[in-house]
C-alpha atoms as a PDB file:
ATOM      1  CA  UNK A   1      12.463 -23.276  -6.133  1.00  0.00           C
ATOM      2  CA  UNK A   2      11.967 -23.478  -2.212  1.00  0.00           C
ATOM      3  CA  UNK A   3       9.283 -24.916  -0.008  1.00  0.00           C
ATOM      4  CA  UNK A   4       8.301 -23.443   2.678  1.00  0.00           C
ATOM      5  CA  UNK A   5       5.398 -24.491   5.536  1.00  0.00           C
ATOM      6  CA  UNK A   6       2.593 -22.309   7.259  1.00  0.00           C
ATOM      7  CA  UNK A   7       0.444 -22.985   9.425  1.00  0.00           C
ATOM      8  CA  UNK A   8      -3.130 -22.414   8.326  1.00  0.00           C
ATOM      9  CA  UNK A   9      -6.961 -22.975  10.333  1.00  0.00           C
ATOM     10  CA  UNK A  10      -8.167 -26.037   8.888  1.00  0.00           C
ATOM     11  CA  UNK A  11     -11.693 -24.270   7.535  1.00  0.00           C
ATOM     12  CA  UNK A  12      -9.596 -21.894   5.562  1.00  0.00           C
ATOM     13  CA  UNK A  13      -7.010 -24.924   4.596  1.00  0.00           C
ATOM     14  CA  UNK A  14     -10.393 -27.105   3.778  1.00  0.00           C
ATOM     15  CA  UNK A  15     -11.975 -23.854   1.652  1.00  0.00           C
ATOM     16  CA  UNK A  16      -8.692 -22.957  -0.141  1.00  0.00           C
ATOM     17  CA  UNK A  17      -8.850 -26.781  -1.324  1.00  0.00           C
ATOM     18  CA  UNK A  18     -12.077 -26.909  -2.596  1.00  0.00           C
ATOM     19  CA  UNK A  19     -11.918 -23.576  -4.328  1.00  0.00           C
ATOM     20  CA  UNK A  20      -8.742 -24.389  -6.202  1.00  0.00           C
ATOM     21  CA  UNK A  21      -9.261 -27.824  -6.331  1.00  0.00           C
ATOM     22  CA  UNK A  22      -8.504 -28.048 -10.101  1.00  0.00           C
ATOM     23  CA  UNK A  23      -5.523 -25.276  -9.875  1.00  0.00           C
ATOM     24  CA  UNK A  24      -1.719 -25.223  -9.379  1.00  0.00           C
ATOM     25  CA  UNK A  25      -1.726 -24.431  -6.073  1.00  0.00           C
ATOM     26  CA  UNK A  26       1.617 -23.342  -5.800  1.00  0.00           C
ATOM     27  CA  UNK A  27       1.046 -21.100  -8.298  1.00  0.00           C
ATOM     28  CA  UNK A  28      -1.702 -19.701  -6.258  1.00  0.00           C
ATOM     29  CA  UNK A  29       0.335 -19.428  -3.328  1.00  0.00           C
ATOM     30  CA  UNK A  30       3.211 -17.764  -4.955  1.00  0.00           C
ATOM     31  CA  UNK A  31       1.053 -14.877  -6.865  1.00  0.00           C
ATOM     32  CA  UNK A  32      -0.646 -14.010  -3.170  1.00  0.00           C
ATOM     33  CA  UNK A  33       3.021 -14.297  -1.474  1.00  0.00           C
ATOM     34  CA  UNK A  34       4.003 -11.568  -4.071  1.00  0.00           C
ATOM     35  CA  UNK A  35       1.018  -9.271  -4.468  1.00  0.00           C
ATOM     36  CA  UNK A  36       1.438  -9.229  -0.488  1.00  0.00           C
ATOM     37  CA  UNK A  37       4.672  -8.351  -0.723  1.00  0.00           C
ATOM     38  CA  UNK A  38       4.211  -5.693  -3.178  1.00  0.00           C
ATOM     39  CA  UNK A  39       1.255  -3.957  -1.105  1.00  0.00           C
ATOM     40  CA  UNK A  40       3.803  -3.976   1.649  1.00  0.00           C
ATOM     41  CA  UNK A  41       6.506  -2.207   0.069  1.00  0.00           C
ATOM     42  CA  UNK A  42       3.613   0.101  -1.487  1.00  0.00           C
ATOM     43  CA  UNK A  43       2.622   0.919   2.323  1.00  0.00           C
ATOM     44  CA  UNK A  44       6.472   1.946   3.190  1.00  0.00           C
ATOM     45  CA  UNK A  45       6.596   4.076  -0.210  1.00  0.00           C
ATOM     46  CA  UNK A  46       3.643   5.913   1.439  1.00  0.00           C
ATOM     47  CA  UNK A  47       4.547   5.987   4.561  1.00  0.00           C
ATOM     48  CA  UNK A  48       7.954   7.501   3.714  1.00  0.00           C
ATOM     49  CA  UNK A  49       6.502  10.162   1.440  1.00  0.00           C
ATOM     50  CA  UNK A  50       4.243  11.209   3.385  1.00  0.00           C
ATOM     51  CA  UNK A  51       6.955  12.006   6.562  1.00  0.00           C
ATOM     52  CA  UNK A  52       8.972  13.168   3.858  1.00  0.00           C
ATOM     53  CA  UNK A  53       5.833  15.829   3.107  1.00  0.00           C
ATOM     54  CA  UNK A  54       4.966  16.619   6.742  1.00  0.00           C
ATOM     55  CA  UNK A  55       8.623  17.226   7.712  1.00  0.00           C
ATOM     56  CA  UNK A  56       9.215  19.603   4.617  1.00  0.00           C
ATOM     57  CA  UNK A  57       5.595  21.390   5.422  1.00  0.00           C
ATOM     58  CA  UNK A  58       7.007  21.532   9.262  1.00  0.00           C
ATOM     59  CA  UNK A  59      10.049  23.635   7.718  1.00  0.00           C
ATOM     60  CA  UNK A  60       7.443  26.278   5.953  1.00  0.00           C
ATOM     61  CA  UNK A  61       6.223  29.511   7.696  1.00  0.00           C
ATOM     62  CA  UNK A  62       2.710  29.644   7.883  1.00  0.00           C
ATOM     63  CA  UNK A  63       0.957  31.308   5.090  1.00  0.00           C
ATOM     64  CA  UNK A  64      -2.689  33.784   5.968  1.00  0.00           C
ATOM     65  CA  UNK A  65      -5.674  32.802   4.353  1.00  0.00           C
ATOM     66  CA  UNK A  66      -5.818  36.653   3.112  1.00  0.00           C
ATOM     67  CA  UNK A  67      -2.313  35.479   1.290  1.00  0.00           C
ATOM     68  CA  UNK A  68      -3.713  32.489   0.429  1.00  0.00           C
ATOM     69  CA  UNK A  69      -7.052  34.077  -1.699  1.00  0.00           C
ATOM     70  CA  UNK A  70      -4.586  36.578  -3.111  1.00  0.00           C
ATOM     71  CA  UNK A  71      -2.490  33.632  -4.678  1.00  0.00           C
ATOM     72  CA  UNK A  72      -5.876  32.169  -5.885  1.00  0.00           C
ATOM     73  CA  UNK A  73      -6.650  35.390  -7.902  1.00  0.00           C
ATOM     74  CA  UNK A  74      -3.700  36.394  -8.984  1.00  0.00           C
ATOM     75  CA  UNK A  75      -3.378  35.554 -12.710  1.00  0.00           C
ATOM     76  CA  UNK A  76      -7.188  35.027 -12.831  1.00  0.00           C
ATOM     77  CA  UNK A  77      -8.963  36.966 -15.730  1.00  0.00           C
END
């Protein structure tokens, strides 16, 4: 396991403290290290589908909205 060393404002070092003062710490650390890790790589998932969407929609001729309701009908009792 490694140890690593931030630098933190003391009010939020002093309020981490007493809010976890009976709690594994490291523990705590570790879990919020990872879930911002995961939101991160969540973010660039997005973020690449998304170009991924607009530069496949940038490749399609536009469509008319008189097209458009005559897709909506069709097959519509």
């Amino acid at each position: 396991m490694a140890t690593v060393n931030f630098s933190v404002p003391d009010d939020i070092k002093n309020r981490f403290n007493k809010i976890f003062a009976n709690q594994n710490k490291s523990h705590i650390i570790a879990d919020l290290m990872k879930h911002a890790i995961d939101e991160y790589e969540h973010q660039q998932q997005r973020a690449h589908a998304i170009e991924a969407l607009l530069k496949l929609r940038s490749k399609q001729k536009p469509v008319s909205n008189r097209a458009i309701q005559a897709a909506r009908k069709q097959g519509r009792p």
